[in-house]
PDB file of N, CA and C in Angstrom:
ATOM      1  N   UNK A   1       8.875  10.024   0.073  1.00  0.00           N
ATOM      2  CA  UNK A   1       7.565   9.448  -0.128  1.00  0.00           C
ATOM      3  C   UNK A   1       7.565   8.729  -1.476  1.00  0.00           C
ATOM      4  N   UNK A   2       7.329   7.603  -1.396  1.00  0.00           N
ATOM      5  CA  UNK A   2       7.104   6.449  -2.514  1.00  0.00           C
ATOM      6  C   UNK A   2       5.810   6.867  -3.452  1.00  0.00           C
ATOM      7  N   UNK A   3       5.599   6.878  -4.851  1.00  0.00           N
ATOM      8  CA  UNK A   3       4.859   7.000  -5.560  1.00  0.00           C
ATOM      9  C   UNK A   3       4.277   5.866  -6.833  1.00  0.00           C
ATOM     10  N   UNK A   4       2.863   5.439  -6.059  1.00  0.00           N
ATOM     11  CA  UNK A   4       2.771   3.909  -7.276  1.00  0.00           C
ATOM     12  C   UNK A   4       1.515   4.651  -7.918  1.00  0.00           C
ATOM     13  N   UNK A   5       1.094   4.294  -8.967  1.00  0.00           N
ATOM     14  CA  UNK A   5      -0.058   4.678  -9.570  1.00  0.00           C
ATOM     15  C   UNK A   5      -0.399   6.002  -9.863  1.00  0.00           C
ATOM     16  N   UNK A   6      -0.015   6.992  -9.526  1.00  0.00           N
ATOM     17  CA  UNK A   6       0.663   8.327  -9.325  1.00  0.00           C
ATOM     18  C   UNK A   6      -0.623   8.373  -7.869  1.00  0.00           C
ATOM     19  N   UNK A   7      -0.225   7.745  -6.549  1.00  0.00           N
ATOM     20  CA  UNK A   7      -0.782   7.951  -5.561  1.00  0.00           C
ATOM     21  C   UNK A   7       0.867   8.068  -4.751  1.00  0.00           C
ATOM     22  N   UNK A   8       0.215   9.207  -4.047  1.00  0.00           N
ATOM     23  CA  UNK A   8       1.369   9.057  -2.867  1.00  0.00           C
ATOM     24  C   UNK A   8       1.382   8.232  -1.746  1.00  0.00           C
ATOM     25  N   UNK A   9       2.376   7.213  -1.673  1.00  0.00           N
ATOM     26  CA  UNK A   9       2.246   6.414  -0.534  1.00  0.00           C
ATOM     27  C   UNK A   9       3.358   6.944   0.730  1.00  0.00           C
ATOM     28  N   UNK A  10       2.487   7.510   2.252  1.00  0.00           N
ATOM     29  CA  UNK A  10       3.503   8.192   3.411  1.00  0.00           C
ATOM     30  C   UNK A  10       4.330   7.245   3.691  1.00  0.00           C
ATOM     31  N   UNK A  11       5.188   7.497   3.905  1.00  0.00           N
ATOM     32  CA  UNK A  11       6.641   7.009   4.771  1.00  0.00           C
ATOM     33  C   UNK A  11       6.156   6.669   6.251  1.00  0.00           C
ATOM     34  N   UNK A  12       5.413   7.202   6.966  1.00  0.00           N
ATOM     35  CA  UNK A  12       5.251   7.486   8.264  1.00  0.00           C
ATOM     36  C   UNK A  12       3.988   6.604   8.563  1.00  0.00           C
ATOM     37  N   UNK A  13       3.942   5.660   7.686  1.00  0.00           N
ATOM     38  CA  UNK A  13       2.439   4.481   8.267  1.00  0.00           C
ATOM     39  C   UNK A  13       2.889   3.215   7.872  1.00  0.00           C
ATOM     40  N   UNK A  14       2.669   2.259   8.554  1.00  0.00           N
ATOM     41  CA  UNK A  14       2.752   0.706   8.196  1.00  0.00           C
ATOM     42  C   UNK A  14       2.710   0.467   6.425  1.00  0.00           C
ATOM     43  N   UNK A  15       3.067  -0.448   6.237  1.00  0.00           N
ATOM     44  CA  UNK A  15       3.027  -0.337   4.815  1.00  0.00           C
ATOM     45  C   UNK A  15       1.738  -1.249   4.194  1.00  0.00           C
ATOM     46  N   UNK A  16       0.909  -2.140   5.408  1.00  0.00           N
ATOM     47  CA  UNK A  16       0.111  -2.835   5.208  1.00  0.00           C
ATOM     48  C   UNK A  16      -1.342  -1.429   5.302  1.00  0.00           C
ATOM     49  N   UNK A  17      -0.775  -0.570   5.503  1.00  0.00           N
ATOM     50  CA  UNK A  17      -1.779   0.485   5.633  1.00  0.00           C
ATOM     51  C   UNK A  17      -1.804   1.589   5.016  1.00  0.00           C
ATOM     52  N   UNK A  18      -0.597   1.967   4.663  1.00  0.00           N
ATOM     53  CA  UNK A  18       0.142   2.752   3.833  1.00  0.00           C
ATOM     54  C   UNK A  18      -0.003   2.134   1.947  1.00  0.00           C
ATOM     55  N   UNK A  19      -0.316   1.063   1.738  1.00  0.00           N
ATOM     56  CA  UNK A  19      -1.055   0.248   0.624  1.00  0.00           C
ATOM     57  C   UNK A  19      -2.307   0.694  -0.123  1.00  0.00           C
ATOM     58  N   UNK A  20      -3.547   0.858   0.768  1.00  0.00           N
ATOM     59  CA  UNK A  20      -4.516   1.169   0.825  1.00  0.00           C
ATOM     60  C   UNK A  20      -4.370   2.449   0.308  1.00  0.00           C
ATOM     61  N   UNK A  21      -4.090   2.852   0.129  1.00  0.00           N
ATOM     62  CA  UNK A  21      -4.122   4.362  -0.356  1.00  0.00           C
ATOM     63  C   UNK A  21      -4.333   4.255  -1.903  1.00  0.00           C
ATOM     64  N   UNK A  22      -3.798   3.526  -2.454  1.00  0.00           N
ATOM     65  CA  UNK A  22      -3.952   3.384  -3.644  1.00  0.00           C
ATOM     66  C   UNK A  22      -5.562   2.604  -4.128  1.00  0.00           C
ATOM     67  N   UNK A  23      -6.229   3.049  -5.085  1.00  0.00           N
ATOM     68  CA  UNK A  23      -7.643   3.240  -5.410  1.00  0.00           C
ATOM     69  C   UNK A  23      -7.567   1.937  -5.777  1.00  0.00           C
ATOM     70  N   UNK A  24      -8.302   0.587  -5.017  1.00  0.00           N
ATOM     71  CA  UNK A  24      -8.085  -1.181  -5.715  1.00  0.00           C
ATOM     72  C   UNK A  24      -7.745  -1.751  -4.623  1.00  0.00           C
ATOM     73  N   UNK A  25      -6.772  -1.437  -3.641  1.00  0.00           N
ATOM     74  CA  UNK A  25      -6.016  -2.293  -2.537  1.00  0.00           C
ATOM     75  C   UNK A  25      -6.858  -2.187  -1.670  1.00  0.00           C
ATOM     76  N   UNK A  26      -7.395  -3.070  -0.605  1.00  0.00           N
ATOM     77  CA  UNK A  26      -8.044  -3.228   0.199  1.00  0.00           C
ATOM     78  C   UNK A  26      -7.213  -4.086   1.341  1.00  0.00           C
ATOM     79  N   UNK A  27      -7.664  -4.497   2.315  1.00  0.00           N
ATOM     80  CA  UNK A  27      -6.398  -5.398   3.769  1.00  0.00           C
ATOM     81  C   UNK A  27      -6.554  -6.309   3.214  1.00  0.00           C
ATOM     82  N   UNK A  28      -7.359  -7.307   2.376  1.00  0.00           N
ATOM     83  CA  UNK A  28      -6.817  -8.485   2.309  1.00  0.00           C
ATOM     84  C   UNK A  28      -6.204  -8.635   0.827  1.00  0.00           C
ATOM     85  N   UNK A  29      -5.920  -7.648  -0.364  1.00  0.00           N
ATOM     86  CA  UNK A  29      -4.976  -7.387  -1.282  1.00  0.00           C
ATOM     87  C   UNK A  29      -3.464  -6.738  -0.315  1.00  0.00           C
ATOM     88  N   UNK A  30      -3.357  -6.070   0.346  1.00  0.00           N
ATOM     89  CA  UNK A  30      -2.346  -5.434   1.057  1.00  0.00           C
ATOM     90  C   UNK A  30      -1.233  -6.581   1.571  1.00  0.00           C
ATOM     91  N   UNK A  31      -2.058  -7.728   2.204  1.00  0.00           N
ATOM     92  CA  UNK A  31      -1.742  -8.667   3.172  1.00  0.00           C
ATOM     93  C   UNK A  31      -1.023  -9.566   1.653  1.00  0.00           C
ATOM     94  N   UNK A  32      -1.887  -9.666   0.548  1.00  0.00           N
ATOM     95  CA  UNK A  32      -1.528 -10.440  -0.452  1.00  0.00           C
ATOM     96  C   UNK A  32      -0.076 -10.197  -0.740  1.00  0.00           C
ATOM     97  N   UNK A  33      -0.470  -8.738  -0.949  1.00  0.00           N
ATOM     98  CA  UNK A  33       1.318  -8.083  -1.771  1.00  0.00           C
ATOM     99  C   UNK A  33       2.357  -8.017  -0.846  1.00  0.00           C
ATOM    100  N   UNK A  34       1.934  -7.971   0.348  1.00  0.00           N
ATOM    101  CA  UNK A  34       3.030  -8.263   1.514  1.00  0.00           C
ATOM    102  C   UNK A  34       3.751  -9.839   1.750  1.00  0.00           C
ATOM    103  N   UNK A  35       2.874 -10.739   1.630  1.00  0.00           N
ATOM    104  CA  UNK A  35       3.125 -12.170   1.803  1.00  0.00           C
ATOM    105  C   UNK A  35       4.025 -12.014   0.447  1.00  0.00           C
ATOM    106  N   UNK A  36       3.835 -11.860  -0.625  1.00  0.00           N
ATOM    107  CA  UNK A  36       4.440 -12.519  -1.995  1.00  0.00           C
ATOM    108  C   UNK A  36       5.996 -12.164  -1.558  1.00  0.00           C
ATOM    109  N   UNK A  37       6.190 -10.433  -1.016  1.00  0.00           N
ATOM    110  CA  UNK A  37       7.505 -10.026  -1.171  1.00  0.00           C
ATOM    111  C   UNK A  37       8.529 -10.745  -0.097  1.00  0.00           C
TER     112      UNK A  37
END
């Protein structure tokens, strides 16, 4: 399990959904940080 912000992000969910977890990211920031990479 990946750790950003000290939020745990699951292994076991999309990562466009698996994003959101962190307190700020919302779907159309998620979609942002996905397009850049």
């Amino acid at each position: 399990m990946a750790m950003i912000s000290g939020v745990n992000i699951p292994d076991n969910k999309r990562i466009n959904i698996a994003l959101r977890y962190v307190y700020g990211i919302g779907p159309a920031i998620a979609e942002k940080i996905i397009s850049q990479t």
